[in-house]
PDB file of N, CA and C in Angstrom:
ATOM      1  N   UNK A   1      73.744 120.613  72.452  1.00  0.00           N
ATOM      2  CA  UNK A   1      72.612 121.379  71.989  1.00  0.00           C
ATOM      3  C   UNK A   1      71.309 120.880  72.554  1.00  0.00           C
ATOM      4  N   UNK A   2      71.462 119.742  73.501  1.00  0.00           N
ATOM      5  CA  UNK A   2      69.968 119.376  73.700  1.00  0.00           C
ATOM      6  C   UNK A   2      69.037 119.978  75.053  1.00  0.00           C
ATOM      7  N   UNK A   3      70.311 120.785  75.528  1.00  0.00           N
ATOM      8  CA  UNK A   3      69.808 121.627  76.835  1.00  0.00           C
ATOM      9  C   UNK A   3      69.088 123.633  76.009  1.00  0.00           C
ATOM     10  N   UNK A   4      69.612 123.282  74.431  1.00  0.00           N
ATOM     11  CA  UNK A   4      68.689 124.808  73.748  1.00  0.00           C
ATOM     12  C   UNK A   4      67.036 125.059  73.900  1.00  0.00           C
ATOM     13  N   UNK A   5      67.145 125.869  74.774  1.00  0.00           N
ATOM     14  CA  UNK A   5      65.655 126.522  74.782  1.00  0.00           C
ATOM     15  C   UNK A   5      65.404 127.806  73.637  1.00  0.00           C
ATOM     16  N   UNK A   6      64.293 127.580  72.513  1.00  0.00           N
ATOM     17  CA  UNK A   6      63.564 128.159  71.562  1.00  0.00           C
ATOM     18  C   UNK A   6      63.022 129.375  72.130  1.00  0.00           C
ATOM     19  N   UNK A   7      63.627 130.563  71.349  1.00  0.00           N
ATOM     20  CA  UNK A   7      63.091 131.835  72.661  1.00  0.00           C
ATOM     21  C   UNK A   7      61.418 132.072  71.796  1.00  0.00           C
ATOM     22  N   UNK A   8      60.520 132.300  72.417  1.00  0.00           N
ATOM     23  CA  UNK A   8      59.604 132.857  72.191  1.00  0.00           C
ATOM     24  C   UNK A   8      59.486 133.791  71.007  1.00  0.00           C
ATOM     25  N   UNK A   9      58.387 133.391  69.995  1.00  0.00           N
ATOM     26  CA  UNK A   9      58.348 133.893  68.907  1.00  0.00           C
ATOM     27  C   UNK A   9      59.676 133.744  67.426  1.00  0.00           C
ATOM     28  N   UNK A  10      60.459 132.815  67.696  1.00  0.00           N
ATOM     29  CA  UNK A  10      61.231 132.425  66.790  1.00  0.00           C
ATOM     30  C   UNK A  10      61.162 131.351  66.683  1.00  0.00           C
ATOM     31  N   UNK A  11      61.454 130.737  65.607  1.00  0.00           N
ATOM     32  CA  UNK A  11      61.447 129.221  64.673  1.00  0.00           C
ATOM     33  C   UNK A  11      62.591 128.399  64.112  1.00  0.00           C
ATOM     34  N   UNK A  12      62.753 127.498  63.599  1.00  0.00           N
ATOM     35  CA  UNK A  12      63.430 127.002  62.563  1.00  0.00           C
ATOM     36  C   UNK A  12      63.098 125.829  61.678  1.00  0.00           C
ATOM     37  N   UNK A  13      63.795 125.898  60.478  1.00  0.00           N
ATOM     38  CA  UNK A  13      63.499 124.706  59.702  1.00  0.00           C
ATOM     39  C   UNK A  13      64.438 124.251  59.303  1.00  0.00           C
ATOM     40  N   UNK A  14      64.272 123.149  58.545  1.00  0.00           N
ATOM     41  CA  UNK A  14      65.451 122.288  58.063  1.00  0.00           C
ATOM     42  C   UNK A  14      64.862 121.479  56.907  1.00  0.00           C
ATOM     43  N   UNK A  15      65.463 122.020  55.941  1.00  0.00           N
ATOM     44  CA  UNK A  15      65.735 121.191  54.833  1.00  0.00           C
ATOM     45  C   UNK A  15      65.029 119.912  54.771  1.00  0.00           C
ATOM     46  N   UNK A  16      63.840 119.098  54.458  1.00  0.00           N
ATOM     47  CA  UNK A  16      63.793 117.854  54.123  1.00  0.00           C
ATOM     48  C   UNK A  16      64.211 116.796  52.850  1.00  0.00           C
ATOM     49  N   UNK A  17      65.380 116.510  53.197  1.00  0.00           N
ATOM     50  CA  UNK A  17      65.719 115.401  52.061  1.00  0.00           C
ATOM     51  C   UNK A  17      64.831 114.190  51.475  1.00  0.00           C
ATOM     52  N   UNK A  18      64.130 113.746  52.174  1.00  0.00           N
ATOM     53  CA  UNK A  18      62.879 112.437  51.893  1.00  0.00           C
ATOM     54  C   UNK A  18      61.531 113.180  51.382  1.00  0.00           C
ATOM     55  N   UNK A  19      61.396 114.600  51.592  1.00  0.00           N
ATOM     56  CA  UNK A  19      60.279 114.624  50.751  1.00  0.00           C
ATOM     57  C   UNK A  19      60.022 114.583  49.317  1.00  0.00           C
ATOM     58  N   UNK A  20      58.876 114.048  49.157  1.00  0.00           N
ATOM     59  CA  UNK A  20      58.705 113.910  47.422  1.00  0.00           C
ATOM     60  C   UNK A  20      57.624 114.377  47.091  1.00  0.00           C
ATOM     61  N   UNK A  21      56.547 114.602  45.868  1.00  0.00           N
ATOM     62  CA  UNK A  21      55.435 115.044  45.780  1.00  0.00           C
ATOM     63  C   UNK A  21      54.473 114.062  46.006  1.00  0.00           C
ATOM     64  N   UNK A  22      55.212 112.583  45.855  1.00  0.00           N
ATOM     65  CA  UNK A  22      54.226 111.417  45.962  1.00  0.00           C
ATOM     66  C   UNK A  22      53.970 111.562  47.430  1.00  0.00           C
ATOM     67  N   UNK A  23      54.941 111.610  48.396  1.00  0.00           N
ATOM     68  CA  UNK A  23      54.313 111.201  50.113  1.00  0.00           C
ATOM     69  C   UNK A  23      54.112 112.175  50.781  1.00  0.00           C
ATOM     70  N   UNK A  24      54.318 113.583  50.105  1.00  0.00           N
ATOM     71  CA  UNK A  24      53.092 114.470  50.060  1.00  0.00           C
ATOM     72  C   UNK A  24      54.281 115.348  51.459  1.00  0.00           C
ATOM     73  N   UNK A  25      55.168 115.226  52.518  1.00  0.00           N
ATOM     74  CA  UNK A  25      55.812 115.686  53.056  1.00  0.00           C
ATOM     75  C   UNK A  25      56.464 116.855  53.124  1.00  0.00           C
ATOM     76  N   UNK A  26      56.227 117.629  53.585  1.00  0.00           N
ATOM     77  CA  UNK A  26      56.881 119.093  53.566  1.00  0.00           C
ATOM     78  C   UNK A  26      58.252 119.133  52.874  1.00  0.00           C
ATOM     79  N   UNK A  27      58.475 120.151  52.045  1.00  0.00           N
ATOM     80  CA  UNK A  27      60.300 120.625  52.172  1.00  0.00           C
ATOM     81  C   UNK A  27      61.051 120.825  52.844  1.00  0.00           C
ATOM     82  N   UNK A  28      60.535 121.597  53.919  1.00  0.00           N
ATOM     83  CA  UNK A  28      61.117 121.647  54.923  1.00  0.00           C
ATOM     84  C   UNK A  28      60.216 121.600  56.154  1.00  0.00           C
ATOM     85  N   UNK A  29      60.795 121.148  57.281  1.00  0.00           N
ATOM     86  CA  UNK A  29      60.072 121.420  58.641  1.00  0.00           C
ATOM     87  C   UNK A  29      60.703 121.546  59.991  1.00  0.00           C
ATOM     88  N   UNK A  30      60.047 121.852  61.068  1.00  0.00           N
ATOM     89  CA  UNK A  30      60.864 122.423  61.931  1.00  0.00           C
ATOM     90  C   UNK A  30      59.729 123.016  63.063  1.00  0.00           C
ATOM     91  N   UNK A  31      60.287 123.929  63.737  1.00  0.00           N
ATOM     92  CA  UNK A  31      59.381 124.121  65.082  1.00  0.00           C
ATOM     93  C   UNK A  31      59.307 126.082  64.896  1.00  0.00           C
ATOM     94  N   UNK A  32      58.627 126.140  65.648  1.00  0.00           N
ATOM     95  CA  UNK A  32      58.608 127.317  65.975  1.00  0.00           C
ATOM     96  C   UNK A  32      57.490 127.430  67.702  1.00  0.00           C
ATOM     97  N   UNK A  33      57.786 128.843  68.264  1.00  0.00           N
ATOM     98  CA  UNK A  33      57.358 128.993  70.023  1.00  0.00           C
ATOM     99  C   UNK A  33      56.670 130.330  69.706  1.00  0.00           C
ATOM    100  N   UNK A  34      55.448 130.435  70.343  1.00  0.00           N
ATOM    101  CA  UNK A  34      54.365 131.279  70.278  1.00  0.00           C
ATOM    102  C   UNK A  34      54.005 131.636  71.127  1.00  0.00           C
ATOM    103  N   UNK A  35      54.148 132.470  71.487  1.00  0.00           N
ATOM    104  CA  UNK A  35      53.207 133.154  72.912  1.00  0.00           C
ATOM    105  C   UNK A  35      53.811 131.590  74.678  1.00  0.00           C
ATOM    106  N   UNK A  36      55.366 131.314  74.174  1.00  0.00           N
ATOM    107  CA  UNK A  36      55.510 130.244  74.936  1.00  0.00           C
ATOM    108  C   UNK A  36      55.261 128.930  74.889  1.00  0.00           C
ATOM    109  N   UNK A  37      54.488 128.248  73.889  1.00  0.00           N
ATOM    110  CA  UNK A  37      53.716 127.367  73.414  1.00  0.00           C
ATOM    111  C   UNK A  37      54.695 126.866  72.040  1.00  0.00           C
ATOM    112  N   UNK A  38      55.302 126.111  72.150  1.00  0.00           N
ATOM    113  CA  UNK A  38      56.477 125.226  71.068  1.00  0.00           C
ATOM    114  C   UNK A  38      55.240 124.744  69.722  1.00  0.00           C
ATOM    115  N   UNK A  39      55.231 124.193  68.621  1.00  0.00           N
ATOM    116  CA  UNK A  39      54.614 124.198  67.705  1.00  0.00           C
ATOM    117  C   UNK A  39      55.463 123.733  66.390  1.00  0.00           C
ATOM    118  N   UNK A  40      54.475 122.660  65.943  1.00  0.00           N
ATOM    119  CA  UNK A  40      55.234 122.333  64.669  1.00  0.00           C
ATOM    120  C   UNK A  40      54.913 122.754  63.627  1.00  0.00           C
ATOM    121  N   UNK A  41      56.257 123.175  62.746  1.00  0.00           N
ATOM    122  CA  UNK A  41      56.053 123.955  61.547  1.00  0.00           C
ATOM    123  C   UNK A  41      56.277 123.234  59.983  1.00  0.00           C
ATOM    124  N   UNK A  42      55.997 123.255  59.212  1.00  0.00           N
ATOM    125  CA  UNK A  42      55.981 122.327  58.121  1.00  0.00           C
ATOM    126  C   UNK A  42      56.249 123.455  56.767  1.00  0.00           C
ATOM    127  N   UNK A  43      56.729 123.508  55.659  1.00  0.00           N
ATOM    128  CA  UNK A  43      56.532 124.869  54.491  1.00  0.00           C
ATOM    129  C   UNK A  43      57.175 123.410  53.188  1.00  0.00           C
ATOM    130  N   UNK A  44      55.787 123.824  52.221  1.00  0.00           N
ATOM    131  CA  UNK A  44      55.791 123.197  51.058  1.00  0.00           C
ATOM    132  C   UNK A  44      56.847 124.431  50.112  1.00  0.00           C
ATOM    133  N   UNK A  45      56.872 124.046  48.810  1.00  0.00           N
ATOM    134  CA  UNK A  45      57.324 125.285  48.031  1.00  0.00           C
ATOM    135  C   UNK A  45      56.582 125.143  46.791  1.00  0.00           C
ATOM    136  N   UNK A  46      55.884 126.324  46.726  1.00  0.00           N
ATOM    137  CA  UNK A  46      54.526 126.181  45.571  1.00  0.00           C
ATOM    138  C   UNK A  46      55.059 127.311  44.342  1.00  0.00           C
ATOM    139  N   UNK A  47      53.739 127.482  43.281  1.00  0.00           N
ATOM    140  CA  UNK A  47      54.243 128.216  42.588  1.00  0.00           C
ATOM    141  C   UNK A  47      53.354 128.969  41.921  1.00  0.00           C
ATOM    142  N   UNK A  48      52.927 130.134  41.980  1.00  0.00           N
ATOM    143  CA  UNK A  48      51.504 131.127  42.191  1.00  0.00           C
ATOM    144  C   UNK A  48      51.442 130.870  40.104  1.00  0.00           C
ATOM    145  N   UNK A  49      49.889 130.564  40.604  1.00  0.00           N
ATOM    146  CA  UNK A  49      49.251 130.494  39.309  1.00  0.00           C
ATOM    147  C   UNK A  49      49.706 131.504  37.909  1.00  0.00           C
ATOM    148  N   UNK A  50      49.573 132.641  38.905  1.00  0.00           N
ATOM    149  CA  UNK A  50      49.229 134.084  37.830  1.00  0.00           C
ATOM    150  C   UNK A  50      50.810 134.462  38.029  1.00  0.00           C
ATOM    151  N   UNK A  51      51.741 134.303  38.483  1.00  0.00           N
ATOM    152  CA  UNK A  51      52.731 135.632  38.214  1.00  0.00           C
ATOM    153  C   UNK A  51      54.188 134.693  38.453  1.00  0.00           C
ATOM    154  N   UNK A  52      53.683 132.835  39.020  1.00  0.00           N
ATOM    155  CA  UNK A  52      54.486 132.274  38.500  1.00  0.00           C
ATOM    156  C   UNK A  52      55.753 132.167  39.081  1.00  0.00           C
ATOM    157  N   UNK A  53      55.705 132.662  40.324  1.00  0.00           N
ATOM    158  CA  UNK A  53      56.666 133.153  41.646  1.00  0.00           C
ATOM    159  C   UNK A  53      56.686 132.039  42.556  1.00  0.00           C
ATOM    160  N   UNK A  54      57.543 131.506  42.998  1.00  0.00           N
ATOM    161  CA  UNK A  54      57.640 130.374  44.122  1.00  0.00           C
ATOM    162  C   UNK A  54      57.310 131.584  45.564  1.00  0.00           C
ATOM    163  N   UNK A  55      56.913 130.356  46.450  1.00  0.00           N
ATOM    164  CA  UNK A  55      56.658 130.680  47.778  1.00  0.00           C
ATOM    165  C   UNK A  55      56.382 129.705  48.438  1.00  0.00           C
ATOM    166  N   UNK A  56      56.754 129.790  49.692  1.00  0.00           N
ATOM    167  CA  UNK A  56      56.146 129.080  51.041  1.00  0.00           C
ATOM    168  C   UNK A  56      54.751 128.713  51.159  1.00  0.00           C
ATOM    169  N   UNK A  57      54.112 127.914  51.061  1.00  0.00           N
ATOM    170  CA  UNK A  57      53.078 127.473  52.017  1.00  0.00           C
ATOM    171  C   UNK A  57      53.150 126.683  53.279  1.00  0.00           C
ATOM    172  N   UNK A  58      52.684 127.407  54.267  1.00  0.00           N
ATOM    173  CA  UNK A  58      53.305 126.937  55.461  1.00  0.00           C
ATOM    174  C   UNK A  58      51.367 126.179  56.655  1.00  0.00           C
ATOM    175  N   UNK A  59      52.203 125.141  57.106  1.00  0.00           N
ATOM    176  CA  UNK A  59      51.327 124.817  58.327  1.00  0.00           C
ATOM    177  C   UNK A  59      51.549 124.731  59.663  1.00  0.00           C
ATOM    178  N   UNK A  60      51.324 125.388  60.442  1.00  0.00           N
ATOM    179  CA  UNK A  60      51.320 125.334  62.098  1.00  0.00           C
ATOM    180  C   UNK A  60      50.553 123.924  62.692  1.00  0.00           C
ATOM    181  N   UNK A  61      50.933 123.110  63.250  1.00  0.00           N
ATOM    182  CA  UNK A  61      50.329 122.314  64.129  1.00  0.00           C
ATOM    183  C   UNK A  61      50.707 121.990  65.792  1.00  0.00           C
ATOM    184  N   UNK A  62      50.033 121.460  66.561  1.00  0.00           N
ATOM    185  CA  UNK A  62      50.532 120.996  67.951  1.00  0.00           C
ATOM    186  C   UNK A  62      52.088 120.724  67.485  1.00  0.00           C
ATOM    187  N   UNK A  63      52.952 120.922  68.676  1.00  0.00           N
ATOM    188  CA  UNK A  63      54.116 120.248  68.864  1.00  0.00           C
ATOM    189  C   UNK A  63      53.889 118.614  69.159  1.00  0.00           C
ATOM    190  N   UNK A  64      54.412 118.044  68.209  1.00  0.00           N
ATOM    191  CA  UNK A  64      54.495 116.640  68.335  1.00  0.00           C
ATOM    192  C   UNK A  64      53.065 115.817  67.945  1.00  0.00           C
ATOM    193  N   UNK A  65      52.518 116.433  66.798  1.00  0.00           N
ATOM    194  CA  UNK A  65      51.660 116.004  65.957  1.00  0.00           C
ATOM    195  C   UNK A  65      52.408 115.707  64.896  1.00  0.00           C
ATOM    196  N   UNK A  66      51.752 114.586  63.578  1.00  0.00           N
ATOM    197  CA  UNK A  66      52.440 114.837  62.616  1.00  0.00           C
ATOM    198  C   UNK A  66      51.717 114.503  61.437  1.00  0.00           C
ATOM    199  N   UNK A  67      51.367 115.541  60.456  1.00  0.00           N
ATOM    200  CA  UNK A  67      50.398 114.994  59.786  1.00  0.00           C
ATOM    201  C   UNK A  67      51.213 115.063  58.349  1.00  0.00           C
ATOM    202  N   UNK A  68      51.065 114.174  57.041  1.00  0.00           N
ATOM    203  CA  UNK A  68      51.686 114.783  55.819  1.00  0.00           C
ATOM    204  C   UNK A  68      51.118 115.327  54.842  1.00  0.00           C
ATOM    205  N   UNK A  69      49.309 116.136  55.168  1.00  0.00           N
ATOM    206  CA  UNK A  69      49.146 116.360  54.164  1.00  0.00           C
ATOM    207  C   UNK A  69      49.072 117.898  53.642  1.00  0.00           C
ATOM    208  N   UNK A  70      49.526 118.122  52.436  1.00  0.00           N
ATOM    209  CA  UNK A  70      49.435 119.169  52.203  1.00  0.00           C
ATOM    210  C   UNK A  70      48.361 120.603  52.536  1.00  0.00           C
ATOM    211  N   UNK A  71      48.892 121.556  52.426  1.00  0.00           N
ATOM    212  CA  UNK A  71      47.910 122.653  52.377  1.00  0.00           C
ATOM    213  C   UNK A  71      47.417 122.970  50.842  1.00  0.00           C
ATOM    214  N   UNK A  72      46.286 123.238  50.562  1.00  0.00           N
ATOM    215  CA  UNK A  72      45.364 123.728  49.179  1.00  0.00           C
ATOM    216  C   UNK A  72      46.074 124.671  48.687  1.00  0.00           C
ATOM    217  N   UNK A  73      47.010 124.584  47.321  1.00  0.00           N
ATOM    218  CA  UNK A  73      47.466 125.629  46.844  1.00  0.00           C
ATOM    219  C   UNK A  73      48.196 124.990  45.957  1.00  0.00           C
ATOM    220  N   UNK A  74      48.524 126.197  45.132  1.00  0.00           N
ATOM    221  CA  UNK A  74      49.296 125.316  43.571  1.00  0.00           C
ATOM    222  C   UNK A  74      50.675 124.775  43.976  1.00  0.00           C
ATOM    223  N   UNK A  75      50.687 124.074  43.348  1.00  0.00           N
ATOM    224  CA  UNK A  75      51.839 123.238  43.788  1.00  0.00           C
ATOM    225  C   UNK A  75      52.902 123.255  43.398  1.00  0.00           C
ATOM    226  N   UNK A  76      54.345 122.724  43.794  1.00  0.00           N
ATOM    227  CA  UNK A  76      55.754 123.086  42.787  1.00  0.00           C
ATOM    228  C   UNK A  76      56.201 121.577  43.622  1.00  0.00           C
ATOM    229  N   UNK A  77      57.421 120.706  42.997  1.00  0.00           N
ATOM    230  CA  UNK A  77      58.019 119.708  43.411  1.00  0.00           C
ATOM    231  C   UNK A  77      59.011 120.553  44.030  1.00  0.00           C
ATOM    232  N   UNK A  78      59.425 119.857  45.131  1.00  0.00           N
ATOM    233  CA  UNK A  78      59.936 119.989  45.953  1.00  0.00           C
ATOM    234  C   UNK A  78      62.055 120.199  45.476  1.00  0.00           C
ATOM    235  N   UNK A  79      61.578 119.383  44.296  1.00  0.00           N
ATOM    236  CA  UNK A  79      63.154 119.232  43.190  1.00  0.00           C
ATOM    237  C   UNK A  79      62.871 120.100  42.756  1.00  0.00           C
ATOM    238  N   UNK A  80      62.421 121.140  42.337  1.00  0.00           N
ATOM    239  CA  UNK A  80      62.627 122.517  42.053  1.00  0.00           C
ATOM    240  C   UNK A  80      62.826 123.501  42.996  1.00  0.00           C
ATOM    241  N   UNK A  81      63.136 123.521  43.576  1.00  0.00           N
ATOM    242  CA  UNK A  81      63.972 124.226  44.921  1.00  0.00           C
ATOM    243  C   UNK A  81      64.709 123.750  45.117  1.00  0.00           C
ATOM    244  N   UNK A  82      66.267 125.244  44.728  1.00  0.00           N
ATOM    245  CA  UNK A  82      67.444 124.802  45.049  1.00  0.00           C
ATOM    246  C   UNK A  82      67.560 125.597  46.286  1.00  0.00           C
ATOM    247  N   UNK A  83      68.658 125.346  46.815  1.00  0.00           N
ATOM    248  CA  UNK A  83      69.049 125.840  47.898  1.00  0.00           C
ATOM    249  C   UNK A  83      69.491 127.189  47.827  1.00  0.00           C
ATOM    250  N   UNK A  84      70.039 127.692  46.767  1.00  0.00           N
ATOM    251  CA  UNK A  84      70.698 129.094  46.023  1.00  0.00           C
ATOM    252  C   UNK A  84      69.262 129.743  46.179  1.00  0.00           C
ATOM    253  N   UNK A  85      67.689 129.688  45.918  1.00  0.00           N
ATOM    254  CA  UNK A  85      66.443 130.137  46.333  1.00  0.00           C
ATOM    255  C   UNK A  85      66.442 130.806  47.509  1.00  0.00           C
ATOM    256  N   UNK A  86      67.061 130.456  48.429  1.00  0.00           N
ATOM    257  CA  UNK A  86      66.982 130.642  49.843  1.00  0.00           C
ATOM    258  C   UNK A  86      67.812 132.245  49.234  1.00  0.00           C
ATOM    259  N   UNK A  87      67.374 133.314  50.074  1.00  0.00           N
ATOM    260  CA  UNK A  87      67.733 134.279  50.018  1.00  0.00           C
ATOM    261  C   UNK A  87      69.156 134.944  50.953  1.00  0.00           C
ATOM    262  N   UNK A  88      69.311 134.224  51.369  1.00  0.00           N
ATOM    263  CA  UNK A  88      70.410 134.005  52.716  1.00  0.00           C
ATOM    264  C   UNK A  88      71.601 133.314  52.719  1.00  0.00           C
TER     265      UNK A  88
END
């Protein structure tokens, strides 16, 4: 698999096992290719104030940056997302 080229405009993620709410680390992360341009992808799992619905909050950065801090938004632990969530 290490000769796979990422076609343009598609992504992936993967599951993070080590994240916690303390070290602040994505749930999942992974890459995604833009206009040709590879890019790192990061998605917390939050939980909307008013209606109380989990969702993605997601961050785009350079490929091969790595930052852990969150994006501004209500928050959910990361142990509350099961995998059965995943719609797929």
């Amino acid at each position: 698999m290490g000769d796979y080229q990422q076609k343009d405009m598609e992504g992936v993620l993967f599951k993070n096992d080590e994240a916690t709410p303390e070290n602040k680390q994505p749930a999942f992360s992974g890459s995604v290719t833009i206009k040709g341009v590879k890019y790192n992808l990061g998605a917390w799992v939050n939980v909307g104030k008013k209606s109380g619905r989990k969702f993605f909050a997601l961050k785009v950065q350079p490929w091969g940056k790595q930052e852990t801090r969150k994006p501004e938004a209500p928050k959910a632990s990361s142990q509350d997302f099961k995998d059965s969530d995943i719609p797929w």
